[in-house]
PDB file of N, CA and C in Angstrom:
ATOM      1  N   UNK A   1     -64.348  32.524 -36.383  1.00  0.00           N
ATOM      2  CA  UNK A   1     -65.275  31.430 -36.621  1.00  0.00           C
ATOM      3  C   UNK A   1     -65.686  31.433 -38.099  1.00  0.00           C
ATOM      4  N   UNK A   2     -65.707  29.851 -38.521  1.00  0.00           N
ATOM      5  CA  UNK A   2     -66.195  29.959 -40.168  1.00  0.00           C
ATOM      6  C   UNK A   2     -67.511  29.779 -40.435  1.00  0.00           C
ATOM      7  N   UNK A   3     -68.087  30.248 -40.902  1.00  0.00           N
ATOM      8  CA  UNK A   3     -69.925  29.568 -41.152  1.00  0.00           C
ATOM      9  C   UNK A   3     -69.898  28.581 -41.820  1.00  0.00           C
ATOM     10  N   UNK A   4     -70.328  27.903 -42.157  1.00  0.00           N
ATOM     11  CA  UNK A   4     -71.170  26.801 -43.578  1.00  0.00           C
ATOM     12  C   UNK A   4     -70.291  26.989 -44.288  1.00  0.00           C
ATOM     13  N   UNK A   5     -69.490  26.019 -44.943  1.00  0.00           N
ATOM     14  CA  UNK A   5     -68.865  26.353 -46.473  1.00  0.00           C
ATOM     15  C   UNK A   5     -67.444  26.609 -46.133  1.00  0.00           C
ATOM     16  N   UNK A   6     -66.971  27.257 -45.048  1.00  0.00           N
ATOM     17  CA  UNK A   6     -65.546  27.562 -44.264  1.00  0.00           C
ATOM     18  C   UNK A   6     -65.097  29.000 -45.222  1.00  0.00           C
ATOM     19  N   UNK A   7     -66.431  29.973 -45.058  1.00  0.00           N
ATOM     20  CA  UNK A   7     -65.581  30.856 -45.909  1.00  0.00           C
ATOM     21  C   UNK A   7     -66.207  31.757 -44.603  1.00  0.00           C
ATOM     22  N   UNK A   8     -65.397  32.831 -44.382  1.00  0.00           N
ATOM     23  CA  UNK A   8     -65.571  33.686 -43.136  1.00  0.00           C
ATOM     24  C   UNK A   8     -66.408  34.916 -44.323  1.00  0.00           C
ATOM     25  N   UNK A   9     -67.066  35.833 -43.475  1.00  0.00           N
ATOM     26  CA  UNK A   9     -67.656  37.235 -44.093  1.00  0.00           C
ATOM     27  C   UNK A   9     -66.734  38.057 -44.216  1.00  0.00           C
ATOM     28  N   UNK A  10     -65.398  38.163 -43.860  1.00  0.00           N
ATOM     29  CA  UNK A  10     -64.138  38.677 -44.436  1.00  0.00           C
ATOM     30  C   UNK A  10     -63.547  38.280 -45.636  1.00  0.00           C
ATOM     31  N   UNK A  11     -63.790  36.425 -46.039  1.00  0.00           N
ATOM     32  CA  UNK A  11     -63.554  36.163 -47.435  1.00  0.00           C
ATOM     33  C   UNK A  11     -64.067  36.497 -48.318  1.00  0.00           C
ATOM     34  N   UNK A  12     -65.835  36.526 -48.111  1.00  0.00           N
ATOM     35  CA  UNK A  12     -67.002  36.795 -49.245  1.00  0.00           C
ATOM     36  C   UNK A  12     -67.037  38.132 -49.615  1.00  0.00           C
ATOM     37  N   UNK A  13     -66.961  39.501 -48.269  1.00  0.00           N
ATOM     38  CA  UNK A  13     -67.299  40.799 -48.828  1.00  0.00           C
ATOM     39  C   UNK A  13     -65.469  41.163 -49.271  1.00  0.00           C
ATOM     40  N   UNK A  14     -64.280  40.290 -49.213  1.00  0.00           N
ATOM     41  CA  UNK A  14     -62.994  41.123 -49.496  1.00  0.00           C
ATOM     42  C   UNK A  14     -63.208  40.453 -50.923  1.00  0.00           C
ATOM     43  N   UNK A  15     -64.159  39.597 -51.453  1.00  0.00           N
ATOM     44  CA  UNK A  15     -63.933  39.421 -52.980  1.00  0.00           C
ATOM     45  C   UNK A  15     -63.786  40.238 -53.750  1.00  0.00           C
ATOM     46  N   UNK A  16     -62.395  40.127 -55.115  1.00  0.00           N
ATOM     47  CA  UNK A  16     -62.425  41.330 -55.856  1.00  0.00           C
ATOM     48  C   UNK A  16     -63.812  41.465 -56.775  1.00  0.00           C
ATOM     49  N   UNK A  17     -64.041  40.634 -56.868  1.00  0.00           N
ATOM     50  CA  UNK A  17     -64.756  40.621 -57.700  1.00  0.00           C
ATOM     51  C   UNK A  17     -66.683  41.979 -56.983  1.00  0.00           C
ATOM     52  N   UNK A  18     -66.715  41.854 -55.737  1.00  0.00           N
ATOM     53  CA  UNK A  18     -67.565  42.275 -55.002  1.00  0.00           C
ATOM     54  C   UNK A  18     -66.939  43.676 -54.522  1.00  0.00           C
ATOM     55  N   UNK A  19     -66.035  43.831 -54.187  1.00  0.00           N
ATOM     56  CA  UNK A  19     -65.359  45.112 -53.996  1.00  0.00           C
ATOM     57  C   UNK A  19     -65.640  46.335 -54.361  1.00  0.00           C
ATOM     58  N   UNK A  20     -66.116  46.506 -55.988  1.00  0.00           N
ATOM     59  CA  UNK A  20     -66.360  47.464 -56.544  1.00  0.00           C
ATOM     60  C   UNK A  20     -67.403  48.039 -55.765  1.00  0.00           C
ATOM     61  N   UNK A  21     -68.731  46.762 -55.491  1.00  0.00           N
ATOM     62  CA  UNK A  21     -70.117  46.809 -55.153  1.00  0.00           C
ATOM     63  C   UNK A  21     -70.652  46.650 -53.686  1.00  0.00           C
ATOM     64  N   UNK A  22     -69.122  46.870 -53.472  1.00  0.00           N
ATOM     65  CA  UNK A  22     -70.078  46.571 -51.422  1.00  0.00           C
ATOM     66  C   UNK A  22     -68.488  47.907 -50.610  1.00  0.00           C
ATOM     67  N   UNK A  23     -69.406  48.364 -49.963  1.00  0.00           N
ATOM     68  CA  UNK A  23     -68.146  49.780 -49.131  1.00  0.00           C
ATOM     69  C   UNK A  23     -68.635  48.767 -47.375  1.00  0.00           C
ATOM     70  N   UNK A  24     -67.359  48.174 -47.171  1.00  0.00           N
ATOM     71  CA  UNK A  24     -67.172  47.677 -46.105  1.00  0.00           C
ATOM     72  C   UNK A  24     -67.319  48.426 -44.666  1.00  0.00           C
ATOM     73  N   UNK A  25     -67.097  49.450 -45.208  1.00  0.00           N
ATOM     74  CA  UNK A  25     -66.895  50.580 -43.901  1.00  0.00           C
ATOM     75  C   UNK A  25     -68.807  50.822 -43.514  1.00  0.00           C
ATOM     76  N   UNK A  26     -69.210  50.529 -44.446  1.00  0.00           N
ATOM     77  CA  UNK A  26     -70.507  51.160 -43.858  1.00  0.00           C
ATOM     78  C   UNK A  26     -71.376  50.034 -43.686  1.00  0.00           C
ATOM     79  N   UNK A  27     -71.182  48.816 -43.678  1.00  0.00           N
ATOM     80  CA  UNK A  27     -71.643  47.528 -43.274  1.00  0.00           C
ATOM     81  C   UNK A  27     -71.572  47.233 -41.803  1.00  0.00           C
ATOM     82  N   UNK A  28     -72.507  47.300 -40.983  1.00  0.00           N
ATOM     83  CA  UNK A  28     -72.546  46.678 -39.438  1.00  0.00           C
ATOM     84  C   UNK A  28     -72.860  45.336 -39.427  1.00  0.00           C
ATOM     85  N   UNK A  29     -72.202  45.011 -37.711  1.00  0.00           N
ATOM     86  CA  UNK A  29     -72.511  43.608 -37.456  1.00  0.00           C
ATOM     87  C   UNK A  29     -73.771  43.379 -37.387  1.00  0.00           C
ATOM     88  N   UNK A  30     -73.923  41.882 -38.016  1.00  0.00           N
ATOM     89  CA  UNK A  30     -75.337  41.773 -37.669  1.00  0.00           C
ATOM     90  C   UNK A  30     -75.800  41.246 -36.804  1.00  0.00           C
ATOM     91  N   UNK A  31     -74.875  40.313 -35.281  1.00  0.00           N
ATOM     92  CA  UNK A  31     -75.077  40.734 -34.258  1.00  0.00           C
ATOM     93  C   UNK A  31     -74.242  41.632 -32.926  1.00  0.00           C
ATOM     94  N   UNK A  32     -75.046  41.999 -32.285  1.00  0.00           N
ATOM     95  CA  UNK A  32     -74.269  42.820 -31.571  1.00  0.00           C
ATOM     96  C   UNK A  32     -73.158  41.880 -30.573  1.00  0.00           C
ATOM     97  N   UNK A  33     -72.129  42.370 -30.603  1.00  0.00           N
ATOM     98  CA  UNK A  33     -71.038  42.172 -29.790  1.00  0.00           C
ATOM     99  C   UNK A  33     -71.531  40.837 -28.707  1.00  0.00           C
ATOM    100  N   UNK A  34     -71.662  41.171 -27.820  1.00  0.00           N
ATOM    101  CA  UNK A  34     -72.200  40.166 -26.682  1.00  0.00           C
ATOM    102  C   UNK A  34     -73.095  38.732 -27.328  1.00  0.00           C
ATOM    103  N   UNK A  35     -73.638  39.118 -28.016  1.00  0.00           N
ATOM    104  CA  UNK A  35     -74.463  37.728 -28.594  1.00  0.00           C
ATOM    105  C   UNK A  35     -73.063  36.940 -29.204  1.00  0.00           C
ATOM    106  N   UNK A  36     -72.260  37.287 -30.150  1.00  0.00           N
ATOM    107  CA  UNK A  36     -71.183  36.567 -30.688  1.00  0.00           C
ATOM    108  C   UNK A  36     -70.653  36.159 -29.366  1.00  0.00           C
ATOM    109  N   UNK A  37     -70.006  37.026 -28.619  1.00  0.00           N
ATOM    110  CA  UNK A  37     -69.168  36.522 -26.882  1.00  0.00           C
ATOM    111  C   UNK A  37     -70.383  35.166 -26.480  1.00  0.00           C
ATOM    112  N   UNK A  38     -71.323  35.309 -26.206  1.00  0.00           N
ATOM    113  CA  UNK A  38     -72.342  34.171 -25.632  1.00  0.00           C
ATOM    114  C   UNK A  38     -72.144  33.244 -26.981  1.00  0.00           C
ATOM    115  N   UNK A  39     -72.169  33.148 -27.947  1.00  0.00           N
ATOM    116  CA  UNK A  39     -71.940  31.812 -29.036  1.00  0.00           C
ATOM    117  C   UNK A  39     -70.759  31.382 -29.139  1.00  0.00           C
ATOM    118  N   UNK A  40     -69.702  32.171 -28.888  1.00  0.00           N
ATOM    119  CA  UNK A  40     -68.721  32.021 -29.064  1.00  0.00           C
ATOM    120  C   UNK A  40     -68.151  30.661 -27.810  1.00  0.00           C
ATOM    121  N   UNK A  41     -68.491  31.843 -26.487  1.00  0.00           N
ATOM    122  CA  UNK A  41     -68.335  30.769 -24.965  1.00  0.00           C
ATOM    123  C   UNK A  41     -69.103  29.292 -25.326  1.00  0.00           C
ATOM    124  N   UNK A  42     -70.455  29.543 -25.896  1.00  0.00           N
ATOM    125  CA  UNK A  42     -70.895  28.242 -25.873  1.00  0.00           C
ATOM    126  C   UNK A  42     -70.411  27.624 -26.679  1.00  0.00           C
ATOM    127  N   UNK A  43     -70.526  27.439 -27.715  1.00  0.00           N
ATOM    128  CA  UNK A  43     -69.320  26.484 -28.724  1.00  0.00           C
ATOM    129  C   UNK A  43     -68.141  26.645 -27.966  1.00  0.00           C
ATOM    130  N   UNK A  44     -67.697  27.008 -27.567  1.00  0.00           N
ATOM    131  CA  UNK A  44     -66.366  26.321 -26.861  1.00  0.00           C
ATOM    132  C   UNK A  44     -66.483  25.416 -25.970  1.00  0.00           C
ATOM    133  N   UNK A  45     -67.309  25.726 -25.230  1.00  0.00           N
ATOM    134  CA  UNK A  45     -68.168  24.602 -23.687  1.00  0.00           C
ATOM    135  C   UNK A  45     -68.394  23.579 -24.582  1.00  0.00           C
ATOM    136  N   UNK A  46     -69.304  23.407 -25.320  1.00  0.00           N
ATOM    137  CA  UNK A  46     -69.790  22.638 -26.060  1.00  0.00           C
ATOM    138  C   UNK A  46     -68.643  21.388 -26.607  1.00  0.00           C
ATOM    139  N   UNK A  47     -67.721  22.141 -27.472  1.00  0.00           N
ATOM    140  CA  UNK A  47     -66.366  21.593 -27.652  1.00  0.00           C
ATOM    141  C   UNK A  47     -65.604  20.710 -27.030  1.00  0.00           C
ATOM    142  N   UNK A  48     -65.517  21.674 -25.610  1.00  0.00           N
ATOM    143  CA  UNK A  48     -64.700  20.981 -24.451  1.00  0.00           C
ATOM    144  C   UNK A  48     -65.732  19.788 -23.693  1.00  0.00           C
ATOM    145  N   UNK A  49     -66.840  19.838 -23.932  1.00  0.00           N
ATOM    146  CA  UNK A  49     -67.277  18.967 -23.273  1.00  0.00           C
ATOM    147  C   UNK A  49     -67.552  17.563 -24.178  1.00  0.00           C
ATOM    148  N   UNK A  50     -67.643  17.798 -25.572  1.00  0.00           N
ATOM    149  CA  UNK A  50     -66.989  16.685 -26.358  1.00  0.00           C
ATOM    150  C   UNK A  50     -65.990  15.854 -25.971  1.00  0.00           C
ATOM    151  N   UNK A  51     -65.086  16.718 -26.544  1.00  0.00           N
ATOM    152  CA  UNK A  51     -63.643  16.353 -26.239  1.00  0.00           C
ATOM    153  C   UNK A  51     -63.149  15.615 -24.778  1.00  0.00           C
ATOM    154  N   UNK A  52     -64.011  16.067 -23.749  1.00  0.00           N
ATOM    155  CA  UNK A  52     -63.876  15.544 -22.515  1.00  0.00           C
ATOM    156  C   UNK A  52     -64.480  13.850 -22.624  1.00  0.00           C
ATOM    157  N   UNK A  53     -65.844  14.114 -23.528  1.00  0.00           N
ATOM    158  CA  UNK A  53     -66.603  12.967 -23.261  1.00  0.00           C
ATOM    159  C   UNK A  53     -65.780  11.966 -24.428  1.00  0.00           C
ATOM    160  N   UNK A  54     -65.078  11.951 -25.570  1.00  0.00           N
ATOM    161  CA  UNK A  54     -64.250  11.721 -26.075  1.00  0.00           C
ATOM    162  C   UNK A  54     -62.944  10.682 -25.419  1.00  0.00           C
ATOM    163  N   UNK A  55     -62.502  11.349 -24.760  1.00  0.00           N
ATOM    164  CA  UNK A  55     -61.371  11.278 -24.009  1.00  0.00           C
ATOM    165  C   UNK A  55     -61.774   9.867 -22.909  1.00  0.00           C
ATOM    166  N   UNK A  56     -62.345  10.012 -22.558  1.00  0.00           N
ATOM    167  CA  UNK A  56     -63.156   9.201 -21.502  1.00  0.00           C
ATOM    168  C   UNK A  56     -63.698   7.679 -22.312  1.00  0.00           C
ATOM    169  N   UNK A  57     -64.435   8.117 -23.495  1.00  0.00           N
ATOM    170  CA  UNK A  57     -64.102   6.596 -23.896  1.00  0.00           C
ATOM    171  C   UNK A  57     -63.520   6.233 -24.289  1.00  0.00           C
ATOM    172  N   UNK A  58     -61.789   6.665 -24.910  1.00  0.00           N
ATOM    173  CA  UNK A  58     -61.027   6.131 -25.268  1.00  0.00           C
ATOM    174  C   UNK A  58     -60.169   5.795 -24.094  1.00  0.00           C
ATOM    175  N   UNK A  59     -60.010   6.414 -22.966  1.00  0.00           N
ATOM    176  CA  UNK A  59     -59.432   5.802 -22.261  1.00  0.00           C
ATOM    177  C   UNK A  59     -59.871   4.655 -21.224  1.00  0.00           C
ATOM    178  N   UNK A  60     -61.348   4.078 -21.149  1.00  0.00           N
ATOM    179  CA  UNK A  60     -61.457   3.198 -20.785  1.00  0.00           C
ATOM    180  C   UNK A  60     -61.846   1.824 -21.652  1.00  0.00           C
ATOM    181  N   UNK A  61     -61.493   2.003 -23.325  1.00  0.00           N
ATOM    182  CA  UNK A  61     -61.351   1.089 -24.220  1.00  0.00           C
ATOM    183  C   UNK A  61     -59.978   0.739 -23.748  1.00  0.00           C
ATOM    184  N   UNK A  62     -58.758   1.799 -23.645  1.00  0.00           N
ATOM    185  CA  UNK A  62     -57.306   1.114 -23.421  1.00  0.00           C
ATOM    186  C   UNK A  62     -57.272   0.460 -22.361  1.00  0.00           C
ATOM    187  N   UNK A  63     -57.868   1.160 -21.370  1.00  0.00           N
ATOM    188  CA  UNK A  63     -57.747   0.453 -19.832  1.00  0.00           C
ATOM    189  C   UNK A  63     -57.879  -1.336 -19.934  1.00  0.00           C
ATOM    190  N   UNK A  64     -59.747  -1.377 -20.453  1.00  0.00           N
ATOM    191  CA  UNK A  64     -59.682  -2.945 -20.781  1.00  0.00           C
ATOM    192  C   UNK A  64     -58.951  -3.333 -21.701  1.00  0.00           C
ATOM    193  N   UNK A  65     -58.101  -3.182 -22.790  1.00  0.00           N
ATOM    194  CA  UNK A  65     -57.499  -3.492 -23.454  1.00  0.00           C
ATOM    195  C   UNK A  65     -56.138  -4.074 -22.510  1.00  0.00           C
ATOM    196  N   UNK A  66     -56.095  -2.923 -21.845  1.00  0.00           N
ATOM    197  CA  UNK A  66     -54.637  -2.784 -21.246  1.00  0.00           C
ATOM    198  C   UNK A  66     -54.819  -4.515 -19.689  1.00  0.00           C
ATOM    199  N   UNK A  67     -55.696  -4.221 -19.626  1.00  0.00           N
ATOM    200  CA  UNK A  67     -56.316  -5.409 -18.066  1.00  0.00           C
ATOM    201  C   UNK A  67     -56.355  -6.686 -18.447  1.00  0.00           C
ATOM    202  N   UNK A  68     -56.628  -6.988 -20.070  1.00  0.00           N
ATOM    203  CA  UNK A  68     -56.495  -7.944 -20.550  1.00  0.00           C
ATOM    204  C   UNK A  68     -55.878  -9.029 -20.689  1.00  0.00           C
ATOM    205  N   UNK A  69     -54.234  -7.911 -20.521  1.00  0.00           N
ATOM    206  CA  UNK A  69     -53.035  -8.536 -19.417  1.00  0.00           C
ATOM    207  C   UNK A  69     -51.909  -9.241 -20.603  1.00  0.00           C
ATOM    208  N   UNK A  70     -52.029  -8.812 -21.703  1.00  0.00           N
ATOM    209  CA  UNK A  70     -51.226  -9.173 -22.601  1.00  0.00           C
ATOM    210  C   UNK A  70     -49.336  -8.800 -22.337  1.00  0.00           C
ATOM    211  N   UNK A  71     -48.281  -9.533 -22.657  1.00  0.00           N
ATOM    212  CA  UNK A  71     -47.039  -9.325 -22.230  1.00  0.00           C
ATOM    213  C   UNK A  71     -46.531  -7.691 -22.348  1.00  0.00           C
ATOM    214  N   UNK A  72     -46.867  -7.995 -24.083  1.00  0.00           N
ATOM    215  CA  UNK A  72     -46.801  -5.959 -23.826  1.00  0.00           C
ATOM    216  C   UNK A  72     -47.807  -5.583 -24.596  1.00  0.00           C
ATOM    217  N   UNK A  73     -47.832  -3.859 -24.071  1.00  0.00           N
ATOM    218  CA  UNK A  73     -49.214  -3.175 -24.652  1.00  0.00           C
ATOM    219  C   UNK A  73     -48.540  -2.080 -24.823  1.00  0.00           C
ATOM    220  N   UNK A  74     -48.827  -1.749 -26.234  1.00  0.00           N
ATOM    221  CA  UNK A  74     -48.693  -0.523 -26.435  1.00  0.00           C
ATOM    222  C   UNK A  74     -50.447   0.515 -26.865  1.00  0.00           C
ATOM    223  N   UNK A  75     -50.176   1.282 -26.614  1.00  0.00           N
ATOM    224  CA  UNK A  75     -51.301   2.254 -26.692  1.00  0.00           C
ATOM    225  C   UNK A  75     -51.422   3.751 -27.700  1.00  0.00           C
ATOM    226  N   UNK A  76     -52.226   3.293 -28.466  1.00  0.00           N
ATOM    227  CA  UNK A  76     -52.496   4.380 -29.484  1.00  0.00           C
ATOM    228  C   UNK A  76     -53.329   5.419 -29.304  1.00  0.00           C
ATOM    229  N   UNK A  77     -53.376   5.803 -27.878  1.00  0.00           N
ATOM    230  CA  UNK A  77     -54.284   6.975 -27.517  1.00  0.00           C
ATOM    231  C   UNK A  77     -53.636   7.863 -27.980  1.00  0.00           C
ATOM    232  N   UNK A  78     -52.073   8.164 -27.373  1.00  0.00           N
ATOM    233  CA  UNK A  78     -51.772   9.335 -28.239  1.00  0.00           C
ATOM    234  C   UNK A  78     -51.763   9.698 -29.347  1.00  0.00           C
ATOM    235  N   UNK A  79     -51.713   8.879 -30.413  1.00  0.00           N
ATOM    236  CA  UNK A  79     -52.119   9.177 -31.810  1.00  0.00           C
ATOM    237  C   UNK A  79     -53.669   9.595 -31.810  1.00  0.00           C
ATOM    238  N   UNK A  80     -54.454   9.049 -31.195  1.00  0.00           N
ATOM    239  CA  UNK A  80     -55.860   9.696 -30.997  1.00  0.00           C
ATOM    240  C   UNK A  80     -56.157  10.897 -30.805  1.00  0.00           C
ATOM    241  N   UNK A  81     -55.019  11.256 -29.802  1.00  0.00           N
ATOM    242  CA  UNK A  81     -55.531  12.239 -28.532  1.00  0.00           C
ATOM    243  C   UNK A  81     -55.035  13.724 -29.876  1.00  0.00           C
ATOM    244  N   UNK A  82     -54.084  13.246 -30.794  1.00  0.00           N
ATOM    245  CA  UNK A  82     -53.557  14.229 -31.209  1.00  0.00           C
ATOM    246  C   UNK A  82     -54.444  14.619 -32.957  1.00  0.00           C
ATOM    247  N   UNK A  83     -55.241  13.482 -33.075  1.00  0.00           N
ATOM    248  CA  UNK A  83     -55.846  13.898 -34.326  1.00  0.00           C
ATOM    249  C   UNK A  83     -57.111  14.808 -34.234  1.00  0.00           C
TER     250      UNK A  83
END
């Protein structure tokens, strides 16, 4: 996972420039294990339930699009579905 900015705490403390001044080995998490697992699950739920709710109105924009009853229809969900 990236924080703010998309730089992970593996990019910031492996800076050479910081290297000299920070001993990685003796740095702990600052949260414990299970709290990341519980943020982690939820942003994913969270995600998927976007994406679900997402999904759902694009496919009943095509539907009426599609009922509209035009000779042919083509449908750009999959270009949607894939961006």
């Amino acid at each position: 996972m990236l924080p703010l900015g998309g730089f992970s705490f593996r990019d910031v403390v492996g800076h050479e420039e910081l290297a000299a001044h920070i001993r990685k080995q003796q740095l702990k998490p600052l949260l414990p294990p299970e709290t990341v697992q519980q943020l982690e699950d939820r942003c994913i739920a969270l995600v998927k339930t976007q994406i679900t709710k997402n999904m759902d109105e694009e496919l009943s924009v095509e539907k009426e699009k599609w009922q509209q009853g035009t000779d042919t229809y083509q449908s750009e969900l999959s270009t949607k579905v894939i961006q």
